[in-house]
C-alpha atoms as a PDB file:
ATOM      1  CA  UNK A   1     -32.671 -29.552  21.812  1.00  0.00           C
ATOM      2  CA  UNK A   2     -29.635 -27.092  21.786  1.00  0.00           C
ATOM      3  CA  UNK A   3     -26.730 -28.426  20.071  1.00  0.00           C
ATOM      4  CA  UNK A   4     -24.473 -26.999  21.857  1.00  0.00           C
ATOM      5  CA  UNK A   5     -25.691 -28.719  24.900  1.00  0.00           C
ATOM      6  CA  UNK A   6     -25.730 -32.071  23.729  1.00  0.00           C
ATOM      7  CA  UNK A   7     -22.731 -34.172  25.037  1.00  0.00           C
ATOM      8  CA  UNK A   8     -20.785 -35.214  22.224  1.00  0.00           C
ATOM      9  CA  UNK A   9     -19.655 -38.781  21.857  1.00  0.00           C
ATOM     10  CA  UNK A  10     -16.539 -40.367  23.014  1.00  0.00           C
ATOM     11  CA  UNK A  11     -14.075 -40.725  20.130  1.00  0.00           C
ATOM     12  CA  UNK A  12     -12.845 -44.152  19.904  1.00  0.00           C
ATOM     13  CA  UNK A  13      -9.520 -45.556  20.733  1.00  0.00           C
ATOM     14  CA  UNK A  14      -6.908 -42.853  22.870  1.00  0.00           C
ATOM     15  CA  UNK A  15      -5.800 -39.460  21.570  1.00  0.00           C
ATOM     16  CA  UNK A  16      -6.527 -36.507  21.266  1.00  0.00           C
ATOM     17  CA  UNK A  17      -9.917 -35.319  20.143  1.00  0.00           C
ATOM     18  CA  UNK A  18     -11.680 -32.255  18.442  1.00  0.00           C
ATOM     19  CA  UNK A  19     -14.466 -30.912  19.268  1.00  0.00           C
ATOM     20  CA  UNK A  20     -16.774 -29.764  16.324  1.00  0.00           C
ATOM     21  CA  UNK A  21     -20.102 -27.743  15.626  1.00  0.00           C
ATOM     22  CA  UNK A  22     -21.482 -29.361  12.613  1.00  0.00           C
ATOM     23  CA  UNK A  23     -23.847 -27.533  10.448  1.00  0.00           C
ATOM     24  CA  UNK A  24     -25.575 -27.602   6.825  1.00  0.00           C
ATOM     25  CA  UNK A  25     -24.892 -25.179   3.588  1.00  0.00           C
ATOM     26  CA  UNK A  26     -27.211 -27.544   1.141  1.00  0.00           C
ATOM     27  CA  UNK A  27     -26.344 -30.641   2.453  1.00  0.00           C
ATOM     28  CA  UNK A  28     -22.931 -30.336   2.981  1.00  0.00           C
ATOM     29  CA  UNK A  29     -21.741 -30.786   6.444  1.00  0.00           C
ATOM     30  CA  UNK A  30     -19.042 -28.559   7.585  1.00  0.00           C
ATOM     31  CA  UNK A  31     -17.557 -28.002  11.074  1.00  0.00           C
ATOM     32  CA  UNK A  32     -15.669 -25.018  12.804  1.00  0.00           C
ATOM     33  CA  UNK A  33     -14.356 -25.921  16.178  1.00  0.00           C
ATOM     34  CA  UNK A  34     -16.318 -26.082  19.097  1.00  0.00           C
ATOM     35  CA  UNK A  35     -14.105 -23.655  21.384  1.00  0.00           C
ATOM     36  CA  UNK A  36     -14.773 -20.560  18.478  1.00  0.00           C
ATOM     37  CA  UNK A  37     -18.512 -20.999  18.872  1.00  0.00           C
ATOM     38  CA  UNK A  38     -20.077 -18.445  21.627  1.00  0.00           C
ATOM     39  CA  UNK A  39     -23.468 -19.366  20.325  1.00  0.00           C
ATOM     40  CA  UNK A  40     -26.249 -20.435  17.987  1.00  0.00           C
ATOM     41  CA  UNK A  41     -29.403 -17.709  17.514  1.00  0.00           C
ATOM     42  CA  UNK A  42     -32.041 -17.923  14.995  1.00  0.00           C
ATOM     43  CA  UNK A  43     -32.154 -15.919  11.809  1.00  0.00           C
ATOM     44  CA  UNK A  44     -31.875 -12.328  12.528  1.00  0.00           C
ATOM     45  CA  UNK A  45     -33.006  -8.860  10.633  1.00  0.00           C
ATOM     46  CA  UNK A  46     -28.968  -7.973   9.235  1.00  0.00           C
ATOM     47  CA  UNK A  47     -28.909  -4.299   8.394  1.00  0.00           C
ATOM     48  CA  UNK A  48     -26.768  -3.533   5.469  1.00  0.00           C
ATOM     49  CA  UNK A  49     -23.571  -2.465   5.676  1.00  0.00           C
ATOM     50  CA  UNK A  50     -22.387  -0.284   2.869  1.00  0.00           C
ATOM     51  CA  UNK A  51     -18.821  -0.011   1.708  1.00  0.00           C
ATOM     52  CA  UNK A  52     -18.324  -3.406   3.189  1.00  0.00           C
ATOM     53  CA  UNK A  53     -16.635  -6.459   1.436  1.00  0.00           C
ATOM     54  CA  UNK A  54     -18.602  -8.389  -0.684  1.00  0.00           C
ATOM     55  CA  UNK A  55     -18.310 -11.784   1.878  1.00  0.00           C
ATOM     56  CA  UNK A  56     -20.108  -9.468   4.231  1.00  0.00           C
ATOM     57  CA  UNK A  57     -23.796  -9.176   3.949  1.00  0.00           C
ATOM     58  CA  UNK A  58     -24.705  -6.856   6.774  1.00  0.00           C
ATOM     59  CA  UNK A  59     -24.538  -6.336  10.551  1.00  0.00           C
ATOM     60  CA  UNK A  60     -26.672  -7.536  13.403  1.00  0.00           C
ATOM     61  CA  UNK A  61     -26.883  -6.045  16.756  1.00  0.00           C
ATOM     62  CA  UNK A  62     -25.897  -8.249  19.239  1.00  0.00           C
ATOM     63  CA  UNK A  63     -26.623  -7.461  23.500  1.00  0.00           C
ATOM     64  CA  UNK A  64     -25.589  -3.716  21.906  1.00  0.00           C
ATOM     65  CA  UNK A  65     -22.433  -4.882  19.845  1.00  0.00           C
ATOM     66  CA  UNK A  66     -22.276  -4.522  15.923  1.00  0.00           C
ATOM     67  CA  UNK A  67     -21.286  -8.241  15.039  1.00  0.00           C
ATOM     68  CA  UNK A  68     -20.503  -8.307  11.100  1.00  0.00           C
ATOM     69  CA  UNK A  69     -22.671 -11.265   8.991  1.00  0.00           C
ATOM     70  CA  UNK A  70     -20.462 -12.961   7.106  1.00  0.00           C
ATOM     71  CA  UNK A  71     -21.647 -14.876   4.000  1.00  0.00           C
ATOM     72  CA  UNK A  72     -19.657 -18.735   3.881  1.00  0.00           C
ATOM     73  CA  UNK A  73     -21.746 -19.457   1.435  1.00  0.00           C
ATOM     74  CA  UNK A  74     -20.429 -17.210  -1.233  1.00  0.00           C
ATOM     75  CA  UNK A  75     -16.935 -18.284  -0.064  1.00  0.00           C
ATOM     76  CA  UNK A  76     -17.102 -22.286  -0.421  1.00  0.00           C
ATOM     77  CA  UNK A  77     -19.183 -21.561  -4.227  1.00  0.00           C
ATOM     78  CA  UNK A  78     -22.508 -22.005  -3.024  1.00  0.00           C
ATOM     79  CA  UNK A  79     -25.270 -20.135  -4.652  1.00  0.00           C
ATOM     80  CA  UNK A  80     -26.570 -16.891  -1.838  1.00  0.00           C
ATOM     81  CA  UNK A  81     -29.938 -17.880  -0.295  1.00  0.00           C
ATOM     82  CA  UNK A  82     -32.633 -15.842   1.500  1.00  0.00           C
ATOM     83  CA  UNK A  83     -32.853 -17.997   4.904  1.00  0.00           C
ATOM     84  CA  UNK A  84     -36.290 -16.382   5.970  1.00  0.00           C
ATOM     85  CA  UNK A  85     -37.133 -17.558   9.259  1.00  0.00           C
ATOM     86  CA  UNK A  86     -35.796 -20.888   8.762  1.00  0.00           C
ATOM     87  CA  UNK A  87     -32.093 -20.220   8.898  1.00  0.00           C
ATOM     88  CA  UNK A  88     -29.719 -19.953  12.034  1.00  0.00           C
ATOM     89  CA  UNK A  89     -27.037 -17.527  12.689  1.00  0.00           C
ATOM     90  CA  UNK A  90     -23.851 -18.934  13.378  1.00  0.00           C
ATOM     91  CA  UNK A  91     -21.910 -16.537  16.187  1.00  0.00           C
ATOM     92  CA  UNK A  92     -18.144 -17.342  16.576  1.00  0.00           C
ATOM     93  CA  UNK A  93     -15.100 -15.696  17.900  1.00  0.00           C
ATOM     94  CA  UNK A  94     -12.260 -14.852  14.529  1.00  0.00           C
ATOM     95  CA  UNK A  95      -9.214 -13.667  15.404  1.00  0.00           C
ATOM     96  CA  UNK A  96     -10.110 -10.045  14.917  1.00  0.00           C
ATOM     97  CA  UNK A  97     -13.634  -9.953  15.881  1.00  0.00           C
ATOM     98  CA  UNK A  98     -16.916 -12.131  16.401  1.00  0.00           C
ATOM     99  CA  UNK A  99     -18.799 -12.943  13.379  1.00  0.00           C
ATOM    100  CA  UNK A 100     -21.798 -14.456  12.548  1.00  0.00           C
ATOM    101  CA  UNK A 101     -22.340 -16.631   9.761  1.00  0.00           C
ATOM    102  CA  UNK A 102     -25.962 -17.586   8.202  1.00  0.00           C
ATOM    103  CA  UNK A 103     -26.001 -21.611   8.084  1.00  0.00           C
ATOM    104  CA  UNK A 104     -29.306 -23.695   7.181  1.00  0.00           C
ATOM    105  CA  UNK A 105     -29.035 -26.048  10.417  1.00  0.00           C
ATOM    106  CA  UNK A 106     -26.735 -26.670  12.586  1.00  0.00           C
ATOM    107  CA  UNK A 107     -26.316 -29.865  13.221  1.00  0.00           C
ATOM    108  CA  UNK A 108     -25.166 -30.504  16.522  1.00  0.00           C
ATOM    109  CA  UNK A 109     -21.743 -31.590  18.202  1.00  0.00           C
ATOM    110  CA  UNK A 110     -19.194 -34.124  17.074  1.00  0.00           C
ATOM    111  CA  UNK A 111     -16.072 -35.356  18.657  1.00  0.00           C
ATOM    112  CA  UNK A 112     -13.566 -37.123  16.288  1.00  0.00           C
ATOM    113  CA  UNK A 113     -10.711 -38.455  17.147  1.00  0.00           C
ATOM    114  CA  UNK A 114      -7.725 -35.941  15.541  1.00  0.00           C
ATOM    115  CA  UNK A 115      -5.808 -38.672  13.951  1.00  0.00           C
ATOM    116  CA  UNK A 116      -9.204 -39.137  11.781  1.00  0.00           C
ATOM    117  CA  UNK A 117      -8.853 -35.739  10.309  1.00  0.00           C
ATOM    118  CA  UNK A 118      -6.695 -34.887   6.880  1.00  0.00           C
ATOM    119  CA  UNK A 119      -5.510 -31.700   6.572  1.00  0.00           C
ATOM    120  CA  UNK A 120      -6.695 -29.707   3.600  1.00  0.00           C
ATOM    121  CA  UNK A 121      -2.560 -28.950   3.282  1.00  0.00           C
ATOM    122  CA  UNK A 122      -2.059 -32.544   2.421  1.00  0.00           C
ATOM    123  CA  UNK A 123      -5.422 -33.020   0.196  1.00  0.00           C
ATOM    124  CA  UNK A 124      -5.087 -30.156  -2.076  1.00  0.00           C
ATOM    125  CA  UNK A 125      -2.277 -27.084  -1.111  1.00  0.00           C
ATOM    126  CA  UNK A 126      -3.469 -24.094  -1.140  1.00  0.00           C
ATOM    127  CA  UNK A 127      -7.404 -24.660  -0.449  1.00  0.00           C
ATOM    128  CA  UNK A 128      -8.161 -21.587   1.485  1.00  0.00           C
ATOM    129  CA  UNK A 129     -10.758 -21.634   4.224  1.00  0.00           C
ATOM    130  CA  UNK A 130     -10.701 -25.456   5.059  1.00  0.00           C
ATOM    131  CA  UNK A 131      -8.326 -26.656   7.332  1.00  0.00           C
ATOM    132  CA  UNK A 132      -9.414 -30.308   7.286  1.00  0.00           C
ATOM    133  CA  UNK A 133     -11.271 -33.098   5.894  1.00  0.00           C
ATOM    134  CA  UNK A 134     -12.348 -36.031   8.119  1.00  0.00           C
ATOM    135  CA  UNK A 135     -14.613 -38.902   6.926  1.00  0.00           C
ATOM    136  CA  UNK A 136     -17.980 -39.959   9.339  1.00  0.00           C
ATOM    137  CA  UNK A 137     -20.689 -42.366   9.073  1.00  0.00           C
ATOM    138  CA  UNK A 138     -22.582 -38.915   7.467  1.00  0.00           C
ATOM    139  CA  UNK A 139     -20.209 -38.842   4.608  1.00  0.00           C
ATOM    140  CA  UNK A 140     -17.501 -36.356   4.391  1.00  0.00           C
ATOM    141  CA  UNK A 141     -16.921 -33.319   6.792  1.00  0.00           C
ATOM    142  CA  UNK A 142     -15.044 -30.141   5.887  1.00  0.00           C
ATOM    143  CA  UNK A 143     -14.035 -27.839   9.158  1.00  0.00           C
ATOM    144  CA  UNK A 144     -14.093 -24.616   8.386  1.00  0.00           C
ATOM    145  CA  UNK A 145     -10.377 -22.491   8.981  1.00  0.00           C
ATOM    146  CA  UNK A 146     -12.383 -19.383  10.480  1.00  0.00           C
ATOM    147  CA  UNK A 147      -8.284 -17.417  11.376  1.00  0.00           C
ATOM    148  CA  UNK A 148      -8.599 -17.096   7.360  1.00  0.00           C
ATOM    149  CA  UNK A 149     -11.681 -16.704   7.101  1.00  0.00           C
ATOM    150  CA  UNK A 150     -11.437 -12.805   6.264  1.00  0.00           C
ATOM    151  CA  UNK A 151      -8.448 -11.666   4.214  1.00  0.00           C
ATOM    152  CA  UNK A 152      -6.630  -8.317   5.525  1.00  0.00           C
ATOM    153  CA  UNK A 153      -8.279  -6.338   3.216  1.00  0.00           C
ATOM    154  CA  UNK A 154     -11.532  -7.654   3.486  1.00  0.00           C
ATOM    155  CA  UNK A 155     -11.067  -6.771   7.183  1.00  0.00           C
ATOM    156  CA  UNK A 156     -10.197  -3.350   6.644  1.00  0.00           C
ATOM    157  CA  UNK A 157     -12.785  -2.691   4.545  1.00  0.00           C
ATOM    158  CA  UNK A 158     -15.140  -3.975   7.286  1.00  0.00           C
ATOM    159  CA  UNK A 159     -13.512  -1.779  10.188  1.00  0.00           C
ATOM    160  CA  UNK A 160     -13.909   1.143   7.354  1.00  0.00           C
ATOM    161  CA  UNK A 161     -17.624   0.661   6.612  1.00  0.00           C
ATOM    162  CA  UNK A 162     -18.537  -0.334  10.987  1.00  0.00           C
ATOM    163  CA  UNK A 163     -16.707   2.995  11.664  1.00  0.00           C
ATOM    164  CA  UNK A 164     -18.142   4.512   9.018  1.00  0.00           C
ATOM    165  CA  UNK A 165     -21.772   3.334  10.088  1.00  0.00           C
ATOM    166  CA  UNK A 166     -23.912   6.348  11.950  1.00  0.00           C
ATOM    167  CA  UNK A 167     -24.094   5.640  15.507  1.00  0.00           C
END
């Protein structure tokens, strides 16, 4: 089943709700919003990208565009991992590019009801890369901030190492 063809259920009560791609980095669920997601591929070959921020692990080629991999792992603390075959590539839309980040599963859709979701702002200021925290029957859920994902210097390093990259 495609997850991003399921039909999410209804959040309860009126207001708003968010739409969320769920997905696994060793058991840890974490969400980016639905509306950044263009789609979900399996593990691809990534072809290294030298020069290129440490976050980034490579490129893939995507319908003939060079979409940067970007590692979330190393950014929330967990240890890298060689996905094999079994892993899925994540393929979302930043503010300055699309990127695609390796994920062990992706879980499928959720739609929570906005009031249900803490911001990380009121949890802990300054947590960087987690906009939100919202409790589900699954245990806790941490959405992903993907517009700070890359710092400005990370992302001119990556321009500077894609341009760089023989054509």
């Amino acid at each position: 089943m495609d997850p991003l063809r399921e039909h999410p259920k209804q959040a309860d009560g009126a207001g708003a709700v968010t739409n969320l791609l769920v997905f696994l980095l060793d058991q840890q669920r974490y969400a980016v919003p639905l509306h950044a997601v263009d789609c979900v591929l399996p593990i691809a070959a990534i072809s290294p990208l030298p020069g290129a921020p440490s976050i980034a692990t490579g490129v893939i080629n995507l319908h003939g565009a060079v979409v940067p991999v970007l590692d979330i792992r190393r950014r929330f603390g967990h240890p890298c991992r060689d996905h094999g075959l079994d892993g899925q590539l994540l393929i979302v839309r930043t503010p300055m590019r699309p990127a695609a980040f390796p994920v062990d599963v992706v879980v499928g859709v959720e739609a929570l009801a906005a009031r249900s979701i803490t911001s990380s702002a009121v949890l802990l200021p300054g947590v960087e890369y987690v906009s939100g925290v919202a409790p589900t029957e699954d245990g806790l859920l941490f959405i992903h901030d993907i517009d700070t994902f890359l710092s400005s210097d990370e992302a001119a390093w990556l321009d500077r190492a894609a341009a760089a990259m023989p054509v």
